[in-house]
C-alpha atoms as a PDB file:
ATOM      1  CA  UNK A   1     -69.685 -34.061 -50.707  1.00  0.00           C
ATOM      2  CA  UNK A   2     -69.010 -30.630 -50.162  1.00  0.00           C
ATOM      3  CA  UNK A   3     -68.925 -28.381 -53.051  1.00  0.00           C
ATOM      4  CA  UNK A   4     -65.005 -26.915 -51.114  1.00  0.00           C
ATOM      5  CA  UNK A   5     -64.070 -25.117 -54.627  1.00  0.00           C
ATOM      6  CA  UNK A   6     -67.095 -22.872 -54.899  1.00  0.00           C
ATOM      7  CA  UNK A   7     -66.671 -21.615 -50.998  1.00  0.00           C
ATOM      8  CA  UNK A   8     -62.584 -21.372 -50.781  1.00  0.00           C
ATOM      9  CA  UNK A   9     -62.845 -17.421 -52.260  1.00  0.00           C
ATOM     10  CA  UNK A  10     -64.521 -16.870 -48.700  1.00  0.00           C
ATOM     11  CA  UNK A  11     -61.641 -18.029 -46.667  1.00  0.00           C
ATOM     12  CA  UNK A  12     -59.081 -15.341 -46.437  1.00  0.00           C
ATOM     13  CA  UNK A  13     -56.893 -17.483 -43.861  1.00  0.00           C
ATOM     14  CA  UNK A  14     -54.044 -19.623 -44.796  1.00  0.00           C
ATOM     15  CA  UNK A  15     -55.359 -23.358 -46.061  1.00  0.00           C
ATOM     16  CA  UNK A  16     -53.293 -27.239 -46.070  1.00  0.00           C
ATOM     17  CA  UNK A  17     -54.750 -29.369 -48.959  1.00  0.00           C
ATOM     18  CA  UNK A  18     -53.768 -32.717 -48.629  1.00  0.00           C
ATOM     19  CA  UNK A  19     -55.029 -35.463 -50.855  1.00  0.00           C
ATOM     20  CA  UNK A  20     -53.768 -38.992 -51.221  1.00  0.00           C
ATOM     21  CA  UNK A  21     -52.596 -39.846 -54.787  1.00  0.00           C
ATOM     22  CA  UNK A  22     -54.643 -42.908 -55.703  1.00  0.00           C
ATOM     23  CA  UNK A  23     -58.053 -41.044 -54.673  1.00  0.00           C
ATOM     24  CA  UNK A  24     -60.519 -39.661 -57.220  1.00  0.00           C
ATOM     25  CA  UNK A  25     -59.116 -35.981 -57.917  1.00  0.00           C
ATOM     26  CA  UNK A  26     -62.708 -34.986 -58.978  1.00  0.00           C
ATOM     27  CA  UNK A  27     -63.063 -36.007 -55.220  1.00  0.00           C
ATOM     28  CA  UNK A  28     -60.475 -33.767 -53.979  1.00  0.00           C
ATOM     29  CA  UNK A  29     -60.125 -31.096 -56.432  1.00  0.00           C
ATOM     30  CA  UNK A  30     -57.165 -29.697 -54.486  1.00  0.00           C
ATOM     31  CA  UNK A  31     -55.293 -27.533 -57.648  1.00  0.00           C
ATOM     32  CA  UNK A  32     -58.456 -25.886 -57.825  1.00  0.00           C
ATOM     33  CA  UNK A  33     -59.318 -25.257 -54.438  1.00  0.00           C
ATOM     34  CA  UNK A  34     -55.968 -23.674 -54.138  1.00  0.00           C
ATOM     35  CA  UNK A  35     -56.573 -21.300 -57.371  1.00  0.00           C
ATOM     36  CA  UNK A  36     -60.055 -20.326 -55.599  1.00  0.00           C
ATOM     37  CA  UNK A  37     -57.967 -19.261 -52.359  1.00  0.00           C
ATOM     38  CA  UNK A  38     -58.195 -15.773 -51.284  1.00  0.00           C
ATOM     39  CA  UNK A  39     -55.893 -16.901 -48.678  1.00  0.00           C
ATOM     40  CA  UNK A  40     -52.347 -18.990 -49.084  1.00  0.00           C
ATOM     41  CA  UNK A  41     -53.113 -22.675 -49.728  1.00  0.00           C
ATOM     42  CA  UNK A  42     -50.506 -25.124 -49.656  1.00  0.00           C
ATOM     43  CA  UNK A  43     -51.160 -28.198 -51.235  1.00  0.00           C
ATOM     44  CA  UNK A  44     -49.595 -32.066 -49.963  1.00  0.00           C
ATOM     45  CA  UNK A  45     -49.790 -35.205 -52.218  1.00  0.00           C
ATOM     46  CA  UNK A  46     -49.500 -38.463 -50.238  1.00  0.00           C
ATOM     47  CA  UNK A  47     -47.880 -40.786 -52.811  1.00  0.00           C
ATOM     48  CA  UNK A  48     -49.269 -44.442 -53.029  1.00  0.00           C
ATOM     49  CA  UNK A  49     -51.916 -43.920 -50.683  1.00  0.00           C
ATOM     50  CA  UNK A  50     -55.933 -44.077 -50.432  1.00  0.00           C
ATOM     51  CA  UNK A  51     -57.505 -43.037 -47.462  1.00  0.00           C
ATOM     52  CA  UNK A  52     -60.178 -44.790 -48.096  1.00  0.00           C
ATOM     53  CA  UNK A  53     -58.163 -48.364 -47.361  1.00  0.00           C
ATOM     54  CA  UNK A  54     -55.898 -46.636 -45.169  1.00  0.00           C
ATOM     55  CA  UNK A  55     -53.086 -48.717 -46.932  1.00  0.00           C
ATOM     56  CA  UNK A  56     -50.123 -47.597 -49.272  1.00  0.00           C
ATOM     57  CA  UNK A  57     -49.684 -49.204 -52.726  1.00  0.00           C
END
């Protein structure tokens, strides 16, 4: 997995986060990645979902 956090002060263009809300956060450290940003980052939290099933709770 891509280490996204330690690279996002290098983007300086505007950034969509989205991350469904039954996934590992440590996965998808998207509060994080967003505090990194040099650029805007907006971030989107799919409730009862897992991409990984593709299903909602």
């Amino acid at each position: 997995m891509p280490k996204t956090v330690e690279k996002e002060p290098k983007v300086i263009f505007p950034s969509l986060f989205i991350r469904a809300d039954l996934e590992i956060h440590e996965a998808y450290p998207v509060e994080a990645f967003a505090e990194a940003s040099s650029g805007a980052c907006d971030i989107e939290i799919v409730k009862n979902c897992n991409q990984f099933t593709g299903k909602r709770a």
